[in-house]
PDB file of N, CA and C in Angstrom:
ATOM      1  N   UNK A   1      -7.684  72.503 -49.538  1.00  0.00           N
ATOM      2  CA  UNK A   1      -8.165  72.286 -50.872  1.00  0.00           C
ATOM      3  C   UNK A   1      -8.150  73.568 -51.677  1.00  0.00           C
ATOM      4  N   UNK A   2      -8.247  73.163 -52.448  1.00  0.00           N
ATOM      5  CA  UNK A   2      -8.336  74.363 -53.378  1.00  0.00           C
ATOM      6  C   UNK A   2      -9.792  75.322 -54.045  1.00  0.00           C
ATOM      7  N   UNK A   3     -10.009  76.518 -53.548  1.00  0.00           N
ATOM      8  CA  UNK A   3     -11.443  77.153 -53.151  1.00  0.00           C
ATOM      9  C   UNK A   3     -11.598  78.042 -54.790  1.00  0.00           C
ATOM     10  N   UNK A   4     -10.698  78.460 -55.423  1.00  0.00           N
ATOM     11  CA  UNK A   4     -10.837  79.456 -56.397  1.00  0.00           C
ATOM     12  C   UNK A   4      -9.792  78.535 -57.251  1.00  0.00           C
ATOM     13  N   UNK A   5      -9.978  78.004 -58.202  1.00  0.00           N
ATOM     14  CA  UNK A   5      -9.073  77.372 -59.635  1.00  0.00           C
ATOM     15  C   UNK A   5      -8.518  78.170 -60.178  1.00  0.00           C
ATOM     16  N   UNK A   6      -8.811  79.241 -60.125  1.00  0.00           N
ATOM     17  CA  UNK A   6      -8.549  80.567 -61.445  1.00  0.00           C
ATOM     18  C   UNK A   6      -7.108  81.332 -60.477  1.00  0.00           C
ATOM     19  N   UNK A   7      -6.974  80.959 -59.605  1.00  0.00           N
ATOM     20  CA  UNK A   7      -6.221  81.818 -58.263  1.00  0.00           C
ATOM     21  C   UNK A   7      -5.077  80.677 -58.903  1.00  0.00           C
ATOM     22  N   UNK A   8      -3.833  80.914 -59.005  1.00  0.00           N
ATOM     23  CA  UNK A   8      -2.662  80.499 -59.907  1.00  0.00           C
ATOM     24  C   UNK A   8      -2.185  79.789 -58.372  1.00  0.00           C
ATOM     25  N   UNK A   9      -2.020  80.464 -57.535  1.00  0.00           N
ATOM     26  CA  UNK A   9      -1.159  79.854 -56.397  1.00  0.00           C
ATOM     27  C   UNK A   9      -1.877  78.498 -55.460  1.00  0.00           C
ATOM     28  N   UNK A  10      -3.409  78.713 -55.791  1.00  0.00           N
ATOM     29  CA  UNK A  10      -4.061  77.526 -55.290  1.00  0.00           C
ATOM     30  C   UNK A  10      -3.923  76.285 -56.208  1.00  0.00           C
ATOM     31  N   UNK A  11      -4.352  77.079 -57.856  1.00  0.00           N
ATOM     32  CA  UNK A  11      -4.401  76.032 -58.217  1.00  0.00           C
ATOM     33  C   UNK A  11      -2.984  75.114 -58.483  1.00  0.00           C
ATOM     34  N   UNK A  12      -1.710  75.685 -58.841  1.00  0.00           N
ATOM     35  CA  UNK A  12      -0.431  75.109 -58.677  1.00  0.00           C
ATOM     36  C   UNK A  12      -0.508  74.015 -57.168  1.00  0.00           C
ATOM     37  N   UNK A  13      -0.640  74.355 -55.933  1.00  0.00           N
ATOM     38  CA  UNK A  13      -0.723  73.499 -54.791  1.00  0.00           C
ATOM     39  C   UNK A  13      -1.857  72.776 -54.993  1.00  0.00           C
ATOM     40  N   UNK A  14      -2.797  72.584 -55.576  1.00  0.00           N
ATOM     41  CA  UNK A  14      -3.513  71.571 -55.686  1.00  0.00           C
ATOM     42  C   UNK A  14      -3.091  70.963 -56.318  1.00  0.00           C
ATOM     43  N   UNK A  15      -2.386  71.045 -57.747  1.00  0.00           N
ATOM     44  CA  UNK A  15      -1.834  69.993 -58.325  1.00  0.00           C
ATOM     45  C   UNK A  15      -0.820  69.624 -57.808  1.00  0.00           C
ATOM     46  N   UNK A  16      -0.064  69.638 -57.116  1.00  0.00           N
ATOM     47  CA  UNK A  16       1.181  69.332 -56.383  1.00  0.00           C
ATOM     48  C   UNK A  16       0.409  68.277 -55.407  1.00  0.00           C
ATOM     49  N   UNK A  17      -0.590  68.639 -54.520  1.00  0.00           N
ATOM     50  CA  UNK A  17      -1.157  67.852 -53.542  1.00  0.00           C
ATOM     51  C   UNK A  17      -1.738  66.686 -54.446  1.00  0.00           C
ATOM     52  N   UNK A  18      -2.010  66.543 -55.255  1.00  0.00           N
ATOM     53  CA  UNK A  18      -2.817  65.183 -56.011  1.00  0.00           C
ATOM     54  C   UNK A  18      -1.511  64.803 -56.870  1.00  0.00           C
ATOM     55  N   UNK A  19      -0.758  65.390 -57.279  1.00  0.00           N
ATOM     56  CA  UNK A  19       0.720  64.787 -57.465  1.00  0.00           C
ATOM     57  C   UNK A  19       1.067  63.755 -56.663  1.00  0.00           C
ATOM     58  N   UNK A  20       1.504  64.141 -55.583  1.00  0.00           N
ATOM     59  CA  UNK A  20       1.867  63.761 -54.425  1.00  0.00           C
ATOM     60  C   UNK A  20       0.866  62.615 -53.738  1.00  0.00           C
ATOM     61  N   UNK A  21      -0.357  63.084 -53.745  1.00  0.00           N
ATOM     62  CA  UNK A  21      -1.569  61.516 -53.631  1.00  0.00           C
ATOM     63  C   UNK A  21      -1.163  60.517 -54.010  1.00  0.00           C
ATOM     64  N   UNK A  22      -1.285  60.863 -55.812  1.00  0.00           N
ATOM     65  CA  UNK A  22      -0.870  59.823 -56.707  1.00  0.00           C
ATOM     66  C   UNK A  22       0.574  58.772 -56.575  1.00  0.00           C
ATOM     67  N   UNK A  23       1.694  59.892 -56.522  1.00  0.00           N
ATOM     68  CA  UNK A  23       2.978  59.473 -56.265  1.00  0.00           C
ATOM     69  C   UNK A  23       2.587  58.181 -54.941  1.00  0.00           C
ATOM     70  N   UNK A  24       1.928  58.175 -54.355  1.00  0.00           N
ATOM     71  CA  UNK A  24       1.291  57.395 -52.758  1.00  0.00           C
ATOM     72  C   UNK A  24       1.330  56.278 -53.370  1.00  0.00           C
ATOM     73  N   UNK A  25      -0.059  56.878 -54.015  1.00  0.00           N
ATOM     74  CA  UNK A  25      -1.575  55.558 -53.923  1.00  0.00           C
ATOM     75  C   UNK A  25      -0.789  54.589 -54.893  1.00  0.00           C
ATOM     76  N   UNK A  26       0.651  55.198 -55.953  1.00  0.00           N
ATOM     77  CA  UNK A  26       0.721  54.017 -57.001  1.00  0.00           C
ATOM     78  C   UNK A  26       2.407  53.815 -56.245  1.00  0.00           C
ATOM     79  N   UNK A  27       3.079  53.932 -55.402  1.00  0.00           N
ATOM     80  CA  UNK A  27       3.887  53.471 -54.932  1.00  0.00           C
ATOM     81  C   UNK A  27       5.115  53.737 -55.300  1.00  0.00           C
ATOM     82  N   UNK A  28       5.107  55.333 -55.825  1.00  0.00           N
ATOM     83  CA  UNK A  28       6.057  56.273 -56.166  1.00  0.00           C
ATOM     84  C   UNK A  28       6.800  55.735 -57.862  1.00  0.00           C
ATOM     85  N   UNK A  29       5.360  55.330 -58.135  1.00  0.00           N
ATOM     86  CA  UNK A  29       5.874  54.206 -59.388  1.00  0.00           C
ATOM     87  C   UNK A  29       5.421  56.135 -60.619  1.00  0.00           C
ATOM     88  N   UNK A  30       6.584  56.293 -61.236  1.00  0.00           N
ATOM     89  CA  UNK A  30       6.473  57.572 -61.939  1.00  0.00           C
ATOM     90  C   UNK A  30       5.173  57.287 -63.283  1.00  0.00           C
ATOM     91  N   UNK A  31       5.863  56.340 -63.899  1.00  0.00           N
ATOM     92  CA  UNK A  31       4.724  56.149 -64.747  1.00  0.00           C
ATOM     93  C   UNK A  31       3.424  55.693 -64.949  1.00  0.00           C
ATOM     94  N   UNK A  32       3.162  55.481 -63.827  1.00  0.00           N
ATOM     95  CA  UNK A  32       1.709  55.066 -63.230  1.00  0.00           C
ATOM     96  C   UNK A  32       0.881  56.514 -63.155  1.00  0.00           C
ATOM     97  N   UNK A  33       2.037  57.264 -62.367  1.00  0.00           N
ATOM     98  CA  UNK A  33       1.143  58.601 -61.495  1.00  0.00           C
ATOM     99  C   UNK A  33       1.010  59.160 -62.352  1.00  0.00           C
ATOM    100  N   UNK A  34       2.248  59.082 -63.697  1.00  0.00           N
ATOM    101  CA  UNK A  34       2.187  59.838 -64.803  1.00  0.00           C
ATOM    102  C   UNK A  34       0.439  59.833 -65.495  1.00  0.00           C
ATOM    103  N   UNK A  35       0.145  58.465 -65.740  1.00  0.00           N
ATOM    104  CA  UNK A  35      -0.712  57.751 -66.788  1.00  0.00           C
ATOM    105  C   UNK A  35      -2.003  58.437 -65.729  1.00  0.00           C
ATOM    106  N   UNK A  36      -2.221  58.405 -64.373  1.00  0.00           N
ATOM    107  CA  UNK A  36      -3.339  58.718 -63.384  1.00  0.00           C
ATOM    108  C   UNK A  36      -3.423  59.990 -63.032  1.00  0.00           C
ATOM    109  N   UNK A  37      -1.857  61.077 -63.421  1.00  0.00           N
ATOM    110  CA  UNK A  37      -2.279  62.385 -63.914  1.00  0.00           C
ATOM    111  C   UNK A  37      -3.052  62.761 -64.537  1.00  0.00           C
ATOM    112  N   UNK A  38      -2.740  61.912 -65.703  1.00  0.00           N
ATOM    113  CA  UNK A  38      -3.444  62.350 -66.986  1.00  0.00           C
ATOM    114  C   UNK A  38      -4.523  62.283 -67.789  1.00  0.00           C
ATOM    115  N   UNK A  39      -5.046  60.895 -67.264  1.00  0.00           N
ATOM    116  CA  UNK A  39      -5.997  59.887 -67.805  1.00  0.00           C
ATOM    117  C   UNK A  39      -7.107  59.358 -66.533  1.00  0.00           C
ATOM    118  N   UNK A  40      -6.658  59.937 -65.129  1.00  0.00           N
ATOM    119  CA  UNK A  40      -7.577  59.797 -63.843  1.00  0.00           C
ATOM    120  C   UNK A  40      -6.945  58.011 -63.380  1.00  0.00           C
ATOM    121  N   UNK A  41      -6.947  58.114 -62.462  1.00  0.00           N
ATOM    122  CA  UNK A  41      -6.852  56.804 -61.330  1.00  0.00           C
ATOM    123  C   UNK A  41      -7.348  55.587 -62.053  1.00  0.00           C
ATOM    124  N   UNK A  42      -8.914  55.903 -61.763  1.00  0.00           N
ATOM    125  CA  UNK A  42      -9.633  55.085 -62.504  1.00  0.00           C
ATOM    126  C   UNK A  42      -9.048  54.114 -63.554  1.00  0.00           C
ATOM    127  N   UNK A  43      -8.941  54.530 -64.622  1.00  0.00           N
ATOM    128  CA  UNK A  43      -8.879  54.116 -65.783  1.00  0.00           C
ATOM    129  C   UNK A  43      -7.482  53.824 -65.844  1.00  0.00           C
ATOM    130  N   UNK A  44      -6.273  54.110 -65.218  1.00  0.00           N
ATOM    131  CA  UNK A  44      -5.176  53.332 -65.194  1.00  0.00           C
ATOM    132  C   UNK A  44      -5.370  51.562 -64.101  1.00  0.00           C
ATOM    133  N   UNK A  45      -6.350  52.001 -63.147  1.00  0.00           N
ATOM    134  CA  UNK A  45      -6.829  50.700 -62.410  1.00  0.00           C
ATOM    135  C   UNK A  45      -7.624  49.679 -63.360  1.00  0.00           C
ATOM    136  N   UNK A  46      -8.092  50.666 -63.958  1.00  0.00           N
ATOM    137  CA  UNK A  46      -8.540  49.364 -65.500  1.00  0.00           C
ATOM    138  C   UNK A  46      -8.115  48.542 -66.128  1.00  0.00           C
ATOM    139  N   UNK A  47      -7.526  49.704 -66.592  1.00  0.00           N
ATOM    140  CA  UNK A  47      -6.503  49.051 -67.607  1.00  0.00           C
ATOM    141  C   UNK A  47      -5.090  48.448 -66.845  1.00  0.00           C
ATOM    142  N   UNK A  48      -4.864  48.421 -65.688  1.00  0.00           N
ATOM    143  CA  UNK A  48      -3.966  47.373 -64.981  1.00  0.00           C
ATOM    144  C   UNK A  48      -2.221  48.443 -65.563  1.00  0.00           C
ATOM    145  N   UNK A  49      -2.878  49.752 -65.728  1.00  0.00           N
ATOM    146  CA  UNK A  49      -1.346  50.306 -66.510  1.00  0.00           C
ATOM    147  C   UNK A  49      -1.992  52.041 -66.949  1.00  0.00           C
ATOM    148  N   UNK A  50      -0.661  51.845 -68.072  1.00  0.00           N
ATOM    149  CA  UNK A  50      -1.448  53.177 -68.849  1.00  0.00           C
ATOM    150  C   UNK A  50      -2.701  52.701 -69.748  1.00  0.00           C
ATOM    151  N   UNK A  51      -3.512  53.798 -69.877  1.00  0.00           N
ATOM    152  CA  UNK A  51      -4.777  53.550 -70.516  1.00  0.00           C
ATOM    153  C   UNK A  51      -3.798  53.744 -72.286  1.00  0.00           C
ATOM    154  N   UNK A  52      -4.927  53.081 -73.106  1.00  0.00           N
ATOM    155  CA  UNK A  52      -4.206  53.267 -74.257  1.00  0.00           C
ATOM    156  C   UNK A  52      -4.925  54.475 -75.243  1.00  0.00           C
ATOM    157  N   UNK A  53      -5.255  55.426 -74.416  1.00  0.00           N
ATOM    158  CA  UNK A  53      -5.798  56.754 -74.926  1.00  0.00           C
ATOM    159  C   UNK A  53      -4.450  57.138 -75.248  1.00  0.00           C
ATOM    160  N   UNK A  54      -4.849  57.851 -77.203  1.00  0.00           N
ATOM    161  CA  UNK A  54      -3.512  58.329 -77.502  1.00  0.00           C
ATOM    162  C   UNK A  54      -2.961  59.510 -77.104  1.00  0.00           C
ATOM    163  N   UNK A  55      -3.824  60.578 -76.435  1.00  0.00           N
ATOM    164  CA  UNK A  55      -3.150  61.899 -75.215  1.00  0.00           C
ATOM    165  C   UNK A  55      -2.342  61.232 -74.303  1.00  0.00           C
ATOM    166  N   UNK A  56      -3.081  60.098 -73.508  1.00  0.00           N
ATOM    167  CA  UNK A  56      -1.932  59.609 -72.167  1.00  0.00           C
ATOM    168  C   UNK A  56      -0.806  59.068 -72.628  1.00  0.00           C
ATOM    169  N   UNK A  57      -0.851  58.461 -74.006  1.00  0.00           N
ATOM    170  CA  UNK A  57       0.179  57.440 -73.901  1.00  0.00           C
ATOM    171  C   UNK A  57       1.254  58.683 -74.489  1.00  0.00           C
ATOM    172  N   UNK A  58       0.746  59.716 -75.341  1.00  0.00           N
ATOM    173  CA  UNK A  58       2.114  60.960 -75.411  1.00  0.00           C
ATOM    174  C   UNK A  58       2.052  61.223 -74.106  1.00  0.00           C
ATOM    175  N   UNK A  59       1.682  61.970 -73.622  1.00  0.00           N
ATOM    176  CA  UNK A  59       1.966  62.698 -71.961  1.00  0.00           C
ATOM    177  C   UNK A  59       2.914  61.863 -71.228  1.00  0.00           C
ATOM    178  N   UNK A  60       2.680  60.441 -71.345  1.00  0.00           N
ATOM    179  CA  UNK A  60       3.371  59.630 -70.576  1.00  0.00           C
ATOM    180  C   UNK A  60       4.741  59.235 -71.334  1.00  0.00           C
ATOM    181  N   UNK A  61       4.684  59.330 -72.637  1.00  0.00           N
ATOM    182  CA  UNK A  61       6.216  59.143 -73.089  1.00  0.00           C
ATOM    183  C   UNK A  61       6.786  60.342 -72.629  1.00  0.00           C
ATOM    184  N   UNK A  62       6.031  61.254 -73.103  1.00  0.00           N
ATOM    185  CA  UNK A  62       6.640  62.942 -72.461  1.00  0.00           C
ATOM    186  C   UNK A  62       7.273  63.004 -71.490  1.00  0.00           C
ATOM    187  N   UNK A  63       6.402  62.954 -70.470  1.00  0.00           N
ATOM    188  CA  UNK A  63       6.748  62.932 -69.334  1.00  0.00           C
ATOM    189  C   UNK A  63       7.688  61.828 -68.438  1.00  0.00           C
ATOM    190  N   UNK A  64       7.843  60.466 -69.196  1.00  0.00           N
ATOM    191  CA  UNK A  64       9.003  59.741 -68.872  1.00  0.00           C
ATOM    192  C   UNK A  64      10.639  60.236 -69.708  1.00  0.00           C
ATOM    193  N   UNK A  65      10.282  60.721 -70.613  1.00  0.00           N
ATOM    194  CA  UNK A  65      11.619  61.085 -71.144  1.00  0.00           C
ATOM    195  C   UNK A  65      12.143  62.294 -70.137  1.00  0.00           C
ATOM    196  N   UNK A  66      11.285  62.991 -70.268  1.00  0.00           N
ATOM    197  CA  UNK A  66      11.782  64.511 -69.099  1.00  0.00           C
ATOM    198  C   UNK A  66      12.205  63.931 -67.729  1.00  0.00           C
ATOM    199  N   UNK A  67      11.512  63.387 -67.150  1.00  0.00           N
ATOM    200  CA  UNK A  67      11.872  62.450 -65.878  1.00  0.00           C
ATOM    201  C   UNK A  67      13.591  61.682 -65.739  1.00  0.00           C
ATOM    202  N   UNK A  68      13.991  60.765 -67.166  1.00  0.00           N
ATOM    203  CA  UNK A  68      14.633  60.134 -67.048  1.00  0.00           C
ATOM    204  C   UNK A  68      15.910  60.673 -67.488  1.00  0.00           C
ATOM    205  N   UNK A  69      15.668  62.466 -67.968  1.00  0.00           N
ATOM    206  CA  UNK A  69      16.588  62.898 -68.218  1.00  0.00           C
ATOM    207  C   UNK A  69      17.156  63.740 -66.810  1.00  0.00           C
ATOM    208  N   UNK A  70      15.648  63.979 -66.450  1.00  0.00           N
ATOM    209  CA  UNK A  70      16.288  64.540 -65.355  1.00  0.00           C
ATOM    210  C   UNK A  70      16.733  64.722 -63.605  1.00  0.00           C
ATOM    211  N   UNK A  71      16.106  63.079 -63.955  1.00  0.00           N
ATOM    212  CA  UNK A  71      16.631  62.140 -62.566  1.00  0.00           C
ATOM    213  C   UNK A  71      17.409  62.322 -62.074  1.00  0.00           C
ATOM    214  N   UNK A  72      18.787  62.345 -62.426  1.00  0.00           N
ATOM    215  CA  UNK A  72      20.526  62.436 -61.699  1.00  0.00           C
ATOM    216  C   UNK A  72      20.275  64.287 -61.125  1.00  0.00           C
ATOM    217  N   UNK A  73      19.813  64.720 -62.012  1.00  0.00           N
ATOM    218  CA  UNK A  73      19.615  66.397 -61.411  1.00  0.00           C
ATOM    219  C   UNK A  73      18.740  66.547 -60.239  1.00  0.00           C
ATOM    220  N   UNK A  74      17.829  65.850 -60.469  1.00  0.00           N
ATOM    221  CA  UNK A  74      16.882  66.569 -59.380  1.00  0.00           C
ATOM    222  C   UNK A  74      15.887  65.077 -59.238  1.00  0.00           C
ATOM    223  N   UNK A  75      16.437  64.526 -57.498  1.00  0.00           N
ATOM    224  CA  UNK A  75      15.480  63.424 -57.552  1.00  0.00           C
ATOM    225  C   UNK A  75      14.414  63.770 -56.441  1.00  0.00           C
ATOM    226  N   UNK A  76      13.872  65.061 -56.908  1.00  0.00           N
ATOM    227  CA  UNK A  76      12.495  65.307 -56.046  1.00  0.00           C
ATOM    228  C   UNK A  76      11.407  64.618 -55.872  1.00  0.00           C
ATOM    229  N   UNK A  77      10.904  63.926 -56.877  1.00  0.00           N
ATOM    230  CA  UNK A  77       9.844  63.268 -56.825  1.00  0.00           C
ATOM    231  C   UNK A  77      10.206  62.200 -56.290  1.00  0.00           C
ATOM    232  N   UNK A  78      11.019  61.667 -55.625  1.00  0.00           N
ATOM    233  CA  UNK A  78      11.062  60.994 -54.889  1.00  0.00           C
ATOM    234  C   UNK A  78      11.294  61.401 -52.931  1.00  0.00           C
ATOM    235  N   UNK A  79      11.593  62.337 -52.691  1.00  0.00           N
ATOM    236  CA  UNK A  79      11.182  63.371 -52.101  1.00  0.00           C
ATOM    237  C   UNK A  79      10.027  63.958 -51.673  1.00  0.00           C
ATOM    238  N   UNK A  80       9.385  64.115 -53.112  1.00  0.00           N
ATOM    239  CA  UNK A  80       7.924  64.307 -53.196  1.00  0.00           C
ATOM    240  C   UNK A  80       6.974  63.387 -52.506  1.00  0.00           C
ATOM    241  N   UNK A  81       7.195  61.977 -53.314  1.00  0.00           N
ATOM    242  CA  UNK A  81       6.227  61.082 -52.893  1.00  0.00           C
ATOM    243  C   UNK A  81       6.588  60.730 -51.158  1.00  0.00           C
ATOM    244  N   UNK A  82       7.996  61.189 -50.925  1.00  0.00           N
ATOM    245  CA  UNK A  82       7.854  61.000 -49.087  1.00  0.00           C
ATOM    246  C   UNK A  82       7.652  61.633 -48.053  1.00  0.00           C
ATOM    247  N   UNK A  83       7.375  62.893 -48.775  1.00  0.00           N
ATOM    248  CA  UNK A  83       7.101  64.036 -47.704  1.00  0.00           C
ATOM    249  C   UNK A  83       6.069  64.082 -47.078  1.00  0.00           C
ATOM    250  N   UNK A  84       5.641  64.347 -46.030  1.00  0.00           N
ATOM    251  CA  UNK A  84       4.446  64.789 -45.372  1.00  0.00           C
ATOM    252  C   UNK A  84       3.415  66.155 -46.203  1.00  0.00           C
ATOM    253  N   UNK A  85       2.271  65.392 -45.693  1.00  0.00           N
ATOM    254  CA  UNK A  85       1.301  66.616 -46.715  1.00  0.00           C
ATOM    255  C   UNK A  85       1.613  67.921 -45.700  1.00  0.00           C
ATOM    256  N   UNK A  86       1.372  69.311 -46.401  1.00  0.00           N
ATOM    257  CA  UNK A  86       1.620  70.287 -45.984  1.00  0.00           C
ATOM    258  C   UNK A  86       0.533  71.050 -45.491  1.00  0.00           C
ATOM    259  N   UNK A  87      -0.115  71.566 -44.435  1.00  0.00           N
ATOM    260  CA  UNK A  87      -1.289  72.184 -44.046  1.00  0.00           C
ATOM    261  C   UNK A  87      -0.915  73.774 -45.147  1.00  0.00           C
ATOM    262  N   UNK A  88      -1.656  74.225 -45.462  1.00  0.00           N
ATOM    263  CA  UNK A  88      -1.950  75.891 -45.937  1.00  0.00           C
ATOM    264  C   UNK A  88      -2.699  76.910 -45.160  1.00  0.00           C
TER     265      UNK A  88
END
């Protein structure tokens, strides 16, 4: 886990590790994990989707356009969501 937030290298692998949760728990579905990045688990389980908070729903166009551009380049996150968690 991550012990100091302010420490750049923890906190980068923590977000990678709850990346990677997410990528799980929603079934490597991008715009889900996107919307539960951004907006918490929770409240995408609510709302059965993206929440219709107007930050998530940019973040999540955001972040699907960047994704869908850059799918054929780099299909890590799919990768991502199958890898084994990493001990530190």
């Amino acid at each position: 886990g991550v012990r100091n937030i302010m420490d750049p290298e923890q906190n980068v692998r923590g977000g990678l590790a709850y990346l990677r949760w997410l990528l799980r728990r929603f079934e490597g579905d991008v715009l889900m994990t996107a919307a539960a990045y951004n907006a918490g688990e929770g409240a995408v389980e609510r709302y059965g989707g993206v929440p219709p908070y107007d930050e998530t729903q940019e973040y999540v166009r955001r972040i699907m356009a960047f994704y869908r551009a850059s799918q054929h380049e780099q299909p890590a996150l799919r990768a991502l969501a199958s890898a084994p968690p990493q001990e530190s």
